[in-house]
N, C-alpha and C. Protein backbone atom coordinates (compact mmCIF):
# COMPACT_ATOMS: atom_id res chain seq x y z
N UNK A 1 86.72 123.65 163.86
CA UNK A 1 85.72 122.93 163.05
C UNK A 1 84.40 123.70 163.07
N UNK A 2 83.66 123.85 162.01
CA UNK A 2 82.24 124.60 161.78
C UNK A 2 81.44 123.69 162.50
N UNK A 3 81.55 122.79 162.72
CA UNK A 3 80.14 121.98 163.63
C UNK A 3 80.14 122.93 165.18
N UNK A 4 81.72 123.06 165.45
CA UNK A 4 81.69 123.30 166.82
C UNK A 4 81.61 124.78 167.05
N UNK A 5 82.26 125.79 166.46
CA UNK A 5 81.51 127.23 166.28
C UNK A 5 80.23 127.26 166.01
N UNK A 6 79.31 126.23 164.98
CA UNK A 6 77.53 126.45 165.19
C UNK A 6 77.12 126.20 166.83
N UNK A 7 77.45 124.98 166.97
CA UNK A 7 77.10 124.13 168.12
C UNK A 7 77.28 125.46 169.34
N UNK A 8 78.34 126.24 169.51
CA UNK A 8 78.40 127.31 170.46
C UNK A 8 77.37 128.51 169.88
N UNK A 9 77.20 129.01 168.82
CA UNK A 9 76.65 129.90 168.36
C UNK A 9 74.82 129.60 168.59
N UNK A 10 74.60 128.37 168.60
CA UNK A 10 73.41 127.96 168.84
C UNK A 10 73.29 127.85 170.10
N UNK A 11 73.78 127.92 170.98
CA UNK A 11 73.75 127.62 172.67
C UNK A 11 73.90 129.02 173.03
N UNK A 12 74.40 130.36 172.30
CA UNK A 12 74.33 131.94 172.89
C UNK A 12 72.74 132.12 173.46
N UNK A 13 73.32 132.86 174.51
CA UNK A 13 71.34 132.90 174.90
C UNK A 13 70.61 134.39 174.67
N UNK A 14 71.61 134.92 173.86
CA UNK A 14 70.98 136.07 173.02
C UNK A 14 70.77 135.47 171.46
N UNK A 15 69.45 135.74 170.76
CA UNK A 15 70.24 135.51 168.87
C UNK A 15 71.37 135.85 168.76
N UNK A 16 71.37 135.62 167.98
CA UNK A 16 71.91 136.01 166.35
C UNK A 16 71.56 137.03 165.71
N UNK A 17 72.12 137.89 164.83
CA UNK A 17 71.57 138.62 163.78
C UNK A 17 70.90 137.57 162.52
N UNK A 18 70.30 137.93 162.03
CA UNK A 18 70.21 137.33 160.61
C UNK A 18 71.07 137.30 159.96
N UNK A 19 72.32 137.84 159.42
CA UNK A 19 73.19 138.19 158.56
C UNK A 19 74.47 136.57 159.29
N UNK A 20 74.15 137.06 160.61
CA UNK A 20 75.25 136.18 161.15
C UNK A 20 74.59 134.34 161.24
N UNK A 21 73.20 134.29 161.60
CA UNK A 21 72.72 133.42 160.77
C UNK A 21 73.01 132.88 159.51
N UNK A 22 72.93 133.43 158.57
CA UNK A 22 72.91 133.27 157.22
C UNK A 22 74.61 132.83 156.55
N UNK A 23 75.88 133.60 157.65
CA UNK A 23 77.09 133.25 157.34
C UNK A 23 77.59 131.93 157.91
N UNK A 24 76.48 131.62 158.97
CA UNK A 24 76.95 130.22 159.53
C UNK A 24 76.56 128.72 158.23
N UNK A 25 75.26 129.65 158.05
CA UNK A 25 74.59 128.44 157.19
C UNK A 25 75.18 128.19 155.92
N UNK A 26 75.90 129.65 155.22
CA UNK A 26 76.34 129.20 154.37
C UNK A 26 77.87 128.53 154.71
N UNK A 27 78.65 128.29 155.91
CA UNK A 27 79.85 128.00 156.08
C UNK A 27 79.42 126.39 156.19
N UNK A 28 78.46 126.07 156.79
CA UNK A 28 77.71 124.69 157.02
C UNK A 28 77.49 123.67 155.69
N UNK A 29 76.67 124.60 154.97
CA UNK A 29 76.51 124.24 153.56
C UNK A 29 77.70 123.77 152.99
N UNK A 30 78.92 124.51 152.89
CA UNK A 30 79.63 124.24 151.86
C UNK A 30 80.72 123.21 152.54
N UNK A 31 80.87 123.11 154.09
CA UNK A 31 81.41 121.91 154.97
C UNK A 31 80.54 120.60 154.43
N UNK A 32 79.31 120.93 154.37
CA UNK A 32 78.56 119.47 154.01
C UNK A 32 79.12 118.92 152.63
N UNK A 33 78.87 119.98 151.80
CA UNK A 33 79.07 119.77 150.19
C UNK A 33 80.54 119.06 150.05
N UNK A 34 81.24 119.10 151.00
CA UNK A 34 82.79 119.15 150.77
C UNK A 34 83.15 117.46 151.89
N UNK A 35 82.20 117.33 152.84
CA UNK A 35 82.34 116.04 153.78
C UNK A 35 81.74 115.20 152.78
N UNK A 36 80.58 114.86 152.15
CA UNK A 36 79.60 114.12 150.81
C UNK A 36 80.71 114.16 150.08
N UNK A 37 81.28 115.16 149.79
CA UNK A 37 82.66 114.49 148.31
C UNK A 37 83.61 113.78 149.18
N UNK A 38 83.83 114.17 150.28
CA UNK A 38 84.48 113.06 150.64
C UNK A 38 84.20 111.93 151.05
N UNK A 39 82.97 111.59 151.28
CA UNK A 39 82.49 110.15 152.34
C UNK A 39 82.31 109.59 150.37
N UNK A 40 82.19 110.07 149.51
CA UNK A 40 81.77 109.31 148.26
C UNK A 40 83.03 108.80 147.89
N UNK A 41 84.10 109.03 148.08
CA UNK A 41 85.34 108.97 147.73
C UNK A 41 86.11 107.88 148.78
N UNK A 42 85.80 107.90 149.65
CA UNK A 42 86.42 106.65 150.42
C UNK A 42 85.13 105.71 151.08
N UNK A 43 84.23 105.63 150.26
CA UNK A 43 82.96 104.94 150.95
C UNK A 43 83.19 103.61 150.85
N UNK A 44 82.78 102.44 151.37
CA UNK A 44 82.64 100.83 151.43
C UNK A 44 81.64 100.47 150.98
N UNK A 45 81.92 99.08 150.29
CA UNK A 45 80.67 98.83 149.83
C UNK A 45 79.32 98.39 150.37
N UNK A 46 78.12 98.53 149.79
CA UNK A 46 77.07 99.00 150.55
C UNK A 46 76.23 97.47 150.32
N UNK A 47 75.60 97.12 151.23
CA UNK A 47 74.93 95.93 151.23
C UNK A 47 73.78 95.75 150.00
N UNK A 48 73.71 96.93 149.94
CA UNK A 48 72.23 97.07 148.62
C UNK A 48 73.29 96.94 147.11
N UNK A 49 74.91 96.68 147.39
CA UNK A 49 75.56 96.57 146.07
C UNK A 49 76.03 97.75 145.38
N UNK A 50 75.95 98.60 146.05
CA UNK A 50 76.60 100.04 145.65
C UNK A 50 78.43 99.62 145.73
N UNK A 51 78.87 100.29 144.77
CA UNK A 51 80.78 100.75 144.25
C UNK A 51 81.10 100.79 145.54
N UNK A 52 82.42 100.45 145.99
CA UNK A 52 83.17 100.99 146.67
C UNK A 52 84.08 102.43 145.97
N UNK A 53 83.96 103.40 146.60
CA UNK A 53 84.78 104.52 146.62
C UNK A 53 85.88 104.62 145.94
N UNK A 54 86.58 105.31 145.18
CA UNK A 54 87.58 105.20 144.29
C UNK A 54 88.71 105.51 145.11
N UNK A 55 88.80 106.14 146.09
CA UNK A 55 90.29 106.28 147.18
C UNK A 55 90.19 104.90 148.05
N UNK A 56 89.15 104.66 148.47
CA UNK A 56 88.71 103.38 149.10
C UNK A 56 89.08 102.15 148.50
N UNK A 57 89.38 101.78 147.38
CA UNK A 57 89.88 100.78 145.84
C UNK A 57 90.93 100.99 145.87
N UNK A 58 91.58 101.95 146.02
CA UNK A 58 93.36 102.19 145.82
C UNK A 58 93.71 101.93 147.19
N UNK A 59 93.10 102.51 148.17
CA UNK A 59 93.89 101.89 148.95
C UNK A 59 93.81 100.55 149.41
N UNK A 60 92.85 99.54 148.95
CA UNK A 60 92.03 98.35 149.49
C UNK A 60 92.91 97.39 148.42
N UNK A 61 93.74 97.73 147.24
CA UNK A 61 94.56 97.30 146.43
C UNK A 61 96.05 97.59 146.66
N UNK A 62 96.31 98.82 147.17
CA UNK A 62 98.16 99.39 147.52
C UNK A 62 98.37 99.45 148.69
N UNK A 63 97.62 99.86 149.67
CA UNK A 63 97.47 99.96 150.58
C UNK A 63 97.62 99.02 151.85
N UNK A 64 98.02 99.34 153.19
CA UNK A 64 97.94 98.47 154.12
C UNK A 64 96.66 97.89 154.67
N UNK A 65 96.75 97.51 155.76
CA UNK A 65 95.62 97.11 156.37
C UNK A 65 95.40 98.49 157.60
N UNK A 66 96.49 98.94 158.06
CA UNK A 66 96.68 100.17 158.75
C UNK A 66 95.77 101.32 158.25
N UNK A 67 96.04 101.27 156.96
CA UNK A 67 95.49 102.83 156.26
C UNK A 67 94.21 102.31 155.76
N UNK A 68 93.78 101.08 155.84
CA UNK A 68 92.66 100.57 155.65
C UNK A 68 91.55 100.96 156.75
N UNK A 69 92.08 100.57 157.55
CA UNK A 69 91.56 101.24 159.32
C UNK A 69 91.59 102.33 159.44
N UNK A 70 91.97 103.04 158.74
CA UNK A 70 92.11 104.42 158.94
C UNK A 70 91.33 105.38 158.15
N UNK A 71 90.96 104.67 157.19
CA UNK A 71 89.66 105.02 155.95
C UNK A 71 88.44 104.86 156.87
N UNK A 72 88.57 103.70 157.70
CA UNK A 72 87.05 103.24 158.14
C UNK A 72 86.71 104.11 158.94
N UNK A 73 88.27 104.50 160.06
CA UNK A 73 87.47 105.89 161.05
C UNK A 73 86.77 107.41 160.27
N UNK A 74 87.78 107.11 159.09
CA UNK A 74 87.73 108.44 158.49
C UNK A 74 86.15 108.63 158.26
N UNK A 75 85.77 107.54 157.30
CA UNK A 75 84.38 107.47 157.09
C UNK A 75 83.63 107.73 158.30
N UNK A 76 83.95 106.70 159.49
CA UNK A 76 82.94 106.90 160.23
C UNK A 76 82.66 108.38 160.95
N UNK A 77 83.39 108.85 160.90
CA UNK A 77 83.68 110.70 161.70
C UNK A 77 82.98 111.32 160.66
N UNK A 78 83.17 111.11 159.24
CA UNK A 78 82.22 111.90 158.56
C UNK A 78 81.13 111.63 158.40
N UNK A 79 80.62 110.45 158.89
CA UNK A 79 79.20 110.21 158.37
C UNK A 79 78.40 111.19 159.83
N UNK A 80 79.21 110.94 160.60
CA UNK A 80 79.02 111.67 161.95
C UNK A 80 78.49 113.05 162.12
N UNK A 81 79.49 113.53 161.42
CA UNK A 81 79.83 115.09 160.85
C UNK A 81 78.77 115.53 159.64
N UNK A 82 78.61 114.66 159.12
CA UNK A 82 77.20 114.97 157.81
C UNK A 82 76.13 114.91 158.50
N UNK A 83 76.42 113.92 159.45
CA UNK A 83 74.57 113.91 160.03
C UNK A 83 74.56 115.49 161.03
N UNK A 84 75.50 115.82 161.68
CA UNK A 84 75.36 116.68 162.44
C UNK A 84 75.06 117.99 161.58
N UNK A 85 76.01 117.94 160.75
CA UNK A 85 75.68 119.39 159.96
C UNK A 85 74.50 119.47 158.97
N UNK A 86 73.73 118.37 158.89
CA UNK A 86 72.84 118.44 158.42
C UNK A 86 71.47 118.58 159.31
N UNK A 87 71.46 118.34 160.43
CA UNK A 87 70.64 119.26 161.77
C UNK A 87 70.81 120.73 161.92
N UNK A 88 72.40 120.46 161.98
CA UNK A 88 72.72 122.37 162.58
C UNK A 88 72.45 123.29 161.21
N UNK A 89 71.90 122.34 160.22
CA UNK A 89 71.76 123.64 159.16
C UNK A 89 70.16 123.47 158.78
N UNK A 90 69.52 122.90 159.43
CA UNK A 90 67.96 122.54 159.56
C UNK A 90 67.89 123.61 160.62
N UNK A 91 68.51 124.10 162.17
CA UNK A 91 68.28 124.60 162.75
C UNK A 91 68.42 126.07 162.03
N UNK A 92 69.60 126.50 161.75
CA UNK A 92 70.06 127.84 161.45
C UNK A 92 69.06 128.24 160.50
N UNK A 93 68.08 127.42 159.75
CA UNK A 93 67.84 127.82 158.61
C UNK A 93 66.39 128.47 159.04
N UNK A 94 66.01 127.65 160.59
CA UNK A 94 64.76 128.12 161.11
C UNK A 94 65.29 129.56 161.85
N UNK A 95 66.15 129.13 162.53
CA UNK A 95 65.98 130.53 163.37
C UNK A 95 66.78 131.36 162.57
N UNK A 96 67.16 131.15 161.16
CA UNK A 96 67.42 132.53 160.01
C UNK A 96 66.19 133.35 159.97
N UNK A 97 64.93 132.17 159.68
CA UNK A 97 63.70 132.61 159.65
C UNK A 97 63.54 134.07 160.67
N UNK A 98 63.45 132.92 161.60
CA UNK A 98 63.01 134.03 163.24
C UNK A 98 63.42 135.33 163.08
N UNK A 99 64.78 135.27 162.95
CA UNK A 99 65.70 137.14 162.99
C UNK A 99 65.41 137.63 162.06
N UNK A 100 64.83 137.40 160.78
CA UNK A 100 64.83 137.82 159.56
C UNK A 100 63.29 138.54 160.50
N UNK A 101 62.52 137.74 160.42
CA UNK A 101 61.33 138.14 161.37
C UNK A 101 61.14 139.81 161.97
N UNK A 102 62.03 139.32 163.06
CA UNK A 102 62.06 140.08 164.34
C UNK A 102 62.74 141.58 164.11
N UNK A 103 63.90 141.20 162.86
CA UNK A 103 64.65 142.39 162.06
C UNK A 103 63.17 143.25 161.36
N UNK A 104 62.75 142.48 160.61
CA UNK A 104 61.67 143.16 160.05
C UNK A 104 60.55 143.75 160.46
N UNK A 105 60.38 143.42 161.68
CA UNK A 105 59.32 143.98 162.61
C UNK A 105 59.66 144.76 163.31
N UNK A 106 61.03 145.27 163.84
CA UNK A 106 62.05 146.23 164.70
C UNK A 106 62.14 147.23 163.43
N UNK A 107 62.77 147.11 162.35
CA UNK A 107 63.05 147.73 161.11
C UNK A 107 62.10 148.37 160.83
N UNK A 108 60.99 148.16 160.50
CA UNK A 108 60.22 149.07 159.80
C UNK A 108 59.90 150.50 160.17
N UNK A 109 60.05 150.79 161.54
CA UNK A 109 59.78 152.58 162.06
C UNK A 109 60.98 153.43 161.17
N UNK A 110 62.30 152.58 161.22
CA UNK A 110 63.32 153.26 160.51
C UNK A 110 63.11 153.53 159.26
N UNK A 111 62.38 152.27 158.01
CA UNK A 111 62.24 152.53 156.49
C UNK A 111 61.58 153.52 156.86
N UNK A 112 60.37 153.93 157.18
CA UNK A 112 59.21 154.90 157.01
C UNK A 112 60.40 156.29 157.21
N UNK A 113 60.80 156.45 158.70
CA UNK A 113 62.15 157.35 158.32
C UNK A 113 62.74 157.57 157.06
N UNK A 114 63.37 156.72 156.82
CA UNK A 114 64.28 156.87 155.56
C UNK A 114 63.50 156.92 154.20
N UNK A 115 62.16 156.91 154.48
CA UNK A 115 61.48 157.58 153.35
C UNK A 115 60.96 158.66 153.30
N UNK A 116 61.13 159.01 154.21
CA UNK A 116 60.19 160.27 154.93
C UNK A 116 61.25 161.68 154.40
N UNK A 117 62.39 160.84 154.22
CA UNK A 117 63.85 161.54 154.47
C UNK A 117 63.56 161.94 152.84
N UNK A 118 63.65 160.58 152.12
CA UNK A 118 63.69 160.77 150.81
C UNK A 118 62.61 161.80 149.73
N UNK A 119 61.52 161.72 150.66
CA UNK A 119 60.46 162.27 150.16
C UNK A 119 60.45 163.69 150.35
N UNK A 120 61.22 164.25 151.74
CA UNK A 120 61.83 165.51 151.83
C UNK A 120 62.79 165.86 150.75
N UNK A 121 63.96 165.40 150.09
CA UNK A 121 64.40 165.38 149.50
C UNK A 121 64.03 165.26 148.01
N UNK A 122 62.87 164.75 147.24
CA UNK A 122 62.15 164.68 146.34
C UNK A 122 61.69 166.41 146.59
N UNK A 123 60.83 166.59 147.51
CA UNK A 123 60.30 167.80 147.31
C UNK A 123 60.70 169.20 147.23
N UNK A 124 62.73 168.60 147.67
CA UNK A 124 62.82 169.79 147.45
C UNK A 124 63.60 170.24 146.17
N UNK A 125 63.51 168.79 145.22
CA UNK A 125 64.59 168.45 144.04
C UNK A 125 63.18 169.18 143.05
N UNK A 126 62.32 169.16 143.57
CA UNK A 126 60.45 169.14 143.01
C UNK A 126 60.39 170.85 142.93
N UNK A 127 60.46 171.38 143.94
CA UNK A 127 60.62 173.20 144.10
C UNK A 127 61.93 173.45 143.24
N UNK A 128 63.19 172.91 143.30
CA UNK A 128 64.25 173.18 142.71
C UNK A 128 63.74 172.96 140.79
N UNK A 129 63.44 172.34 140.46
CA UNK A 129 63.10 171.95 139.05
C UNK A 129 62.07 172.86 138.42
N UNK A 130 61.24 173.41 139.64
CA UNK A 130 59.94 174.14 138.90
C UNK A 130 60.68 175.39 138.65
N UNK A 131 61.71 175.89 139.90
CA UNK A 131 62.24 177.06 139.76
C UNK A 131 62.81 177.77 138.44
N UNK A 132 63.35 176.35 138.59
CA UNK A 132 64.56 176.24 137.08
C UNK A 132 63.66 176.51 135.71
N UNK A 133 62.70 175.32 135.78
CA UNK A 133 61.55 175.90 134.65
C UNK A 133 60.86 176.94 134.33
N UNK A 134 60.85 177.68 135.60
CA UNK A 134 60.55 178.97 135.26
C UNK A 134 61.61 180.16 134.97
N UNK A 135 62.74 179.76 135.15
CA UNK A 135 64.22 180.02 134.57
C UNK A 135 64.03 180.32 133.45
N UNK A 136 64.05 179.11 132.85
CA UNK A 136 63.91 178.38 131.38
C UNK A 136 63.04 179.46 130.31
N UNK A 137 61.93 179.42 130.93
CA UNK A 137 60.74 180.01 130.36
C UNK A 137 61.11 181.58 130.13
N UNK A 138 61.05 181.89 130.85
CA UNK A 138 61.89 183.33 131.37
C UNK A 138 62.68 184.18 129.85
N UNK A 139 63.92 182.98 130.53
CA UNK A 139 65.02 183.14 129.18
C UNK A 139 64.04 182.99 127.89
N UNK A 140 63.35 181.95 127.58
CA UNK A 140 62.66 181.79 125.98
C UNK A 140 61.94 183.20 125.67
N UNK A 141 61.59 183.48 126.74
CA UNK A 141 60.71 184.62 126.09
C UNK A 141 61.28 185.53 126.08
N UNK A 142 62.66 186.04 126.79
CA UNK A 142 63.56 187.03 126.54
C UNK A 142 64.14 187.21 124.99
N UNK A 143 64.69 185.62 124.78
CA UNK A 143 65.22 185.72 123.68
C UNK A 143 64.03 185.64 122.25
N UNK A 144 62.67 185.41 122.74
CA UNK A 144 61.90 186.00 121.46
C UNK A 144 61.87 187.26 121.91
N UNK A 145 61.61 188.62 122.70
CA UNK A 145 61.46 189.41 122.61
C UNK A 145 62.75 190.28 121.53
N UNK A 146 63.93 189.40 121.86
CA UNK A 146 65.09 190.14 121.27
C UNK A 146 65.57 189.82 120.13
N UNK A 147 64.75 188.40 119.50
CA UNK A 147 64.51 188.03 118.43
C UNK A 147 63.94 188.79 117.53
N UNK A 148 63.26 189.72 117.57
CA UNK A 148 61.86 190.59 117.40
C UNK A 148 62.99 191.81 116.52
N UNK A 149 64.05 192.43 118.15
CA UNK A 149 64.80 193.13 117.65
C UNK A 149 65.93 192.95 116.70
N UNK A 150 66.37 191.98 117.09
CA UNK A 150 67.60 191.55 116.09
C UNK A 150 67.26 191.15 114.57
N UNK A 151 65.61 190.35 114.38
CA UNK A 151 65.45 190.43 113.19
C UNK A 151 65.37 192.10 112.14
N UNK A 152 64.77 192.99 112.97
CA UNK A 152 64.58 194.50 112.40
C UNK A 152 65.71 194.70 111.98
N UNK A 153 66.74 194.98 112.84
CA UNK A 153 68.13 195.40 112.75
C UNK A 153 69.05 194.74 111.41
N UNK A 154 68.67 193.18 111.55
CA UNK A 154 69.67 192.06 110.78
C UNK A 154 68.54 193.16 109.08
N UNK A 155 67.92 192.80 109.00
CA UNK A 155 67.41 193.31 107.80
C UNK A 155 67.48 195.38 107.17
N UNK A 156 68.19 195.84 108.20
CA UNK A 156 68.17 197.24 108.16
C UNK A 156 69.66 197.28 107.57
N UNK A 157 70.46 196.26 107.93
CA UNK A 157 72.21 195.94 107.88
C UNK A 157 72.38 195.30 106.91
N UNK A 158 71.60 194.32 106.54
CA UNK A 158 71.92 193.09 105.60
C UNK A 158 72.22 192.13 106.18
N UNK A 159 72.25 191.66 107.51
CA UNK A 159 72.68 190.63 108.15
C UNK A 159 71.86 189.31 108.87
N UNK A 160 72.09 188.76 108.45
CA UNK A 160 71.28 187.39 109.28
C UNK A 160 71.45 186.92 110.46
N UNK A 161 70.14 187.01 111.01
CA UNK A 161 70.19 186.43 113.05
C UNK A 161 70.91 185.37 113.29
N UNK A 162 71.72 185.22 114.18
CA UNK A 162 72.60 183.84 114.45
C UNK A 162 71.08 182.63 115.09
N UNK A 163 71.31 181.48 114.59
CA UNK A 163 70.82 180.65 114.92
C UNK A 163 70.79 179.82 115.98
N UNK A 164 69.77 179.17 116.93
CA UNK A 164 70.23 178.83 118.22
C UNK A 164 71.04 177.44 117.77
N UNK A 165 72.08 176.93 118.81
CA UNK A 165 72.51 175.69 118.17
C UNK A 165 71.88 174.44 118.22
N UNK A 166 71.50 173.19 117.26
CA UNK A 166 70.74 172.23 117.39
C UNK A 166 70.31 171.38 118.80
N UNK A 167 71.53 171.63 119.66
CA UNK A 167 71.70 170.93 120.83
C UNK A 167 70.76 171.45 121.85
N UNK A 168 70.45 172.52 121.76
CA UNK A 168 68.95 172.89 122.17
C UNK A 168 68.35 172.50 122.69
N UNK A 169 67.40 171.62 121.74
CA UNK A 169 66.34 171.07 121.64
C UNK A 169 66.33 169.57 122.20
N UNK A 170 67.69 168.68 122.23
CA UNK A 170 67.49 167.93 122.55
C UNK A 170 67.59 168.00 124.54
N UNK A 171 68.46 168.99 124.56
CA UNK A 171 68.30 169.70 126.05
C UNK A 171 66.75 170.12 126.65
N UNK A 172 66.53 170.63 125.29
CA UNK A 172 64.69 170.95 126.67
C UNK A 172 64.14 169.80 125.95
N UNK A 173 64.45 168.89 125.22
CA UNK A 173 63.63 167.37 125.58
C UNK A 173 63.58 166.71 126.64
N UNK A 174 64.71 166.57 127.05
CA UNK A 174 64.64 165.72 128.31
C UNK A 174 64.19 166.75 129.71
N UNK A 175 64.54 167.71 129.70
CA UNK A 175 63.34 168.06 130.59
C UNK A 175 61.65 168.00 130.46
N UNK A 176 61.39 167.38 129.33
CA UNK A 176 59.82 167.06 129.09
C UNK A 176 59.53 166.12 130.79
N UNK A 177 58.20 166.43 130.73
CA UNK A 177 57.92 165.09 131.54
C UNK A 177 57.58 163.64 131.23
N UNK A 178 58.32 162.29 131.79
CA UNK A 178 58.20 161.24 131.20
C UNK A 178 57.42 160.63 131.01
N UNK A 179 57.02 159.54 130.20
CA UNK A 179 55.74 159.15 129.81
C UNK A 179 56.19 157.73 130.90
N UNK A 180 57.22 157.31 131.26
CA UNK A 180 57.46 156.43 132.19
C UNK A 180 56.92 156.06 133.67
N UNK A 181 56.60 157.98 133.58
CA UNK A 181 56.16 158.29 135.30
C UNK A 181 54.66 157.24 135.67
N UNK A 182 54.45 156.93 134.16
CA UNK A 182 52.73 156.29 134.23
C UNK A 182 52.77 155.26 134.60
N UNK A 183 53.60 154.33 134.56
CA UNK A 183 53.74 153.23 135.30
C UNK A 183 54.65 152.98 136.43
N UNK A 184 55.37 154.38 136.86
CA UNK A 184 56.02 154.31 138.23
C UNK A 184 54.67 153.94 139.79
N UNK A 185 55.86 153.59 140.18
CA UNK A 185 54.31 153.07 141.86
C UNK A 185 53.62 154.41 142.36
N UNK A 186 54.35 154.88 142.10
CA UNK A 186 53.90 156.26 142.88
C UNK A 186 52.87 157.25 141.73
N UNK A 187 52.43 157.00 140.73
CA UNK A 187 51.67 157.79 139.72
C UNK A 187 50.97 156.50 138.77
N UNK A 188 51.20 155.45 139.01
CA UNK A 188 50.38 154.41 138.43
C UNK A 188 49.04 153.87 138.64
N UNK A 189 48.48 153.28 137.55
CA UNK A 189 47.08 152.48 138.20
C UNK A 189 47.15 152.28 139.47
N UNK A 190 46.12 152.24 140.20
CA UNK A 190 46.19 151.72 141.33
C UNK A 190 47.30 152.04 142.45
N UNK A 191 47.66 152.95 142.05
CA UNK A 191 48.87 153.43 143.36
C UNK A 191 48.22 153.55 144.56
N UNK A 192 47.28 154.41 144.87
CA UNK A 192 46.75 154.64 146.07
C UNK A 192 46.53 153.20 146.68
N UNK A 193 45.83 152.05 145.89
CA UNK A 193 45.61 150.34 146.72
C UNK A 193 47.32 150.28 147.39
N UNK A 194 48.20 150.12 146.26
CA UNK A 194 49.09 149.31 145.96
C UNK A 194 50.13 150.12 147.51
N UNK A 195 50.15 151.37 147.53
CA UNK A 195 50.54 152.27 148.83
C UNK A 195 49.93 151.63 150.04
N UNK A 196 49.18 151.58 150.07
CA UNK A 196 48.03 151.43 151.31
C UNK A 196 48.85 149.69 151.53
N UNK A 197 48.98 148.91 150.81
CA UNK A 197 49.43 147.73 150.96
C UNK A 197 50.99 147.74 152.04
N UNK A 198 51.51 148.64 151.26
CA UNK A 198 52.88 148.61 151.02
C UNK A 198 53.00 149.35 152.58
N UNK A 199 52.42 150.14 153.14
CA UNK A 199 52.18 151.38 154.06
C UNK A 199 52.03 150.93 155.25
N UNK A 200 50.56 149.94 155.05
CA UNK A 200 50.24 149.45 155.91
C UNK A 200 49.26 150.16 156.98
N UNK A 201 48.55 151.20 156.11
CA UNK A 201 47.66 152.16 156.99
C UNK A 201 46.61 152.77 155.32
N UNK A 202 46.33 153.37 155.37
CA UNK A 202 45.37 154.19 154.74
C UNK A 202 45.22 155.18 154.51
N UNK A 203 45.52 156.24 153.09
CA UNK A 203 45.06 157.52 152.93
C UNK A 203 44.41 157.92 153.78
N UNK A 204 44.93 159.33 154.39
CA UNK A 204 43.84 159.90 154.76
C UNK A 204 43.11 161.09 154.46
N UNK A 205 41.53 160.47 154.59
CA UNK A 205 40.97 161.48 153.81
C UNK A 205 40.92 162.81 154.05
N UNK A 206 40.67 163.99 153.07
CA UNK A 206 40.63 165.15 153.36
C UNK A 206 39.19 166.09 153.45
N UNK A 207 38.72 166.37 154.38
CA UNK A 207 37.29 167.05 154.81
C UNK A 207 37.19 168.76 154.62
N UNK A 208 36.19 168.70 154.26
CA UNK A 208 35.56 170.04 153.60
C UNK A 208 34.69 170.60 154.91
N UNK A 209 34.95 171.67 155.29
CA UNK A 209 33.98 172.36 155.82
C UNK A 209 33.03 172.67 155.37
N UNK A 210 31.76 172.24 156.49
CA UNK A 210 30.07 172.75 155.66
C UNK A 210 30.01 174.03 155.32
């Protein structure tokens, strides 16, 4: 029963992870959702004049007096069981809080790592791209220099320069630089605030010798 795996899981005298938090609560949740369809379904009638239960009617009409008694424990174990799991998921939901917490406050030396990582990796995708562009460039001006020649020649022969193919152009388009970059975090208004937030420390400034 999920009451009694929380009930132990809440008595460990180490946490929890968060994650393992979060799988109890949702196993809790959907025990509750599922005890409520059932206590509605064999419920008695209620002094304030509320329905009796529609399994509760069939059997209170076909039924013995045996299985009548046997509805009443049923009910009563679940009302039992709703009230409980409706604590143990008041609890889990706080100390989800807590680990989520404590994860996030342990965690963070690692993100800065793993950006640190990424940003190595940016810079060197950053040297790799300029290289290439100067590749690029390279070649263009090769092939006007030989443009130069091939037109002399094509007109000395009778022949016409082959044309580059259309696909070209849409190739050194997308190496343009994006007009997107302007609202990325990292090249946007306010990046330097919005960093410093996110960082949790402050540019630091750079000093000029007198």
């Amino acid at each position: 029963m999920i009451t009694k795996q929380i009930a132990a899981a809440l008595q460990q005298p180490e946490p929890l992870t968060a994650s393992q938090y979060a799988e109890l609560n949702q196993q809790a949740s959907q025990r509750f959702l599922d005890v409520e369809a059932r206590l509605n379904t064999i419920r008695p009638a209620s002094t304030k004049g509320g329905s009796v239960g529609p399994e509760r009617h069939r059997i209170l009409i076909t039924g013995s007096v045996k299985e009548v008694q046997a509805l009443d424990e049923e009910y009563a174990d679940l009302k039992v069981e709703s009230e409980q799991l409706r604590a143990q998921r008041n609890e889990l939901s706080v100390r989800l809080r807590a680990a989520k917490g404590r994860e996030a406050l342990d965690g963070m030396p690692g993100q800065y790592d793993d950006l640190a990582s990424l940003l190595r990796k940016a810079a060197k995708a950053r040297a790799a791209y300029a290289a290439a562009l100067r590749d690029i460039e390279a070649s263009l001006l090769e092939i006007e220099r030989t443009r130069v020649d091939a037109n002399r020649a094509g007109l000395e022969v009778g022949r016409q320069v082959a044309a580059a193919p259309a696909s070209l152009y849409s190739q050194l388009d997308a190496l343009r630089p994006s007009d997107d970059l302007s609202s990325h975090l990292l090249f946007g208004r306010h990046s330097d605030e919005r960093l410093d937030m996110i960082l949790g420390t402050r540019r630091p400034r750079t000093t000029t010798a007198a």
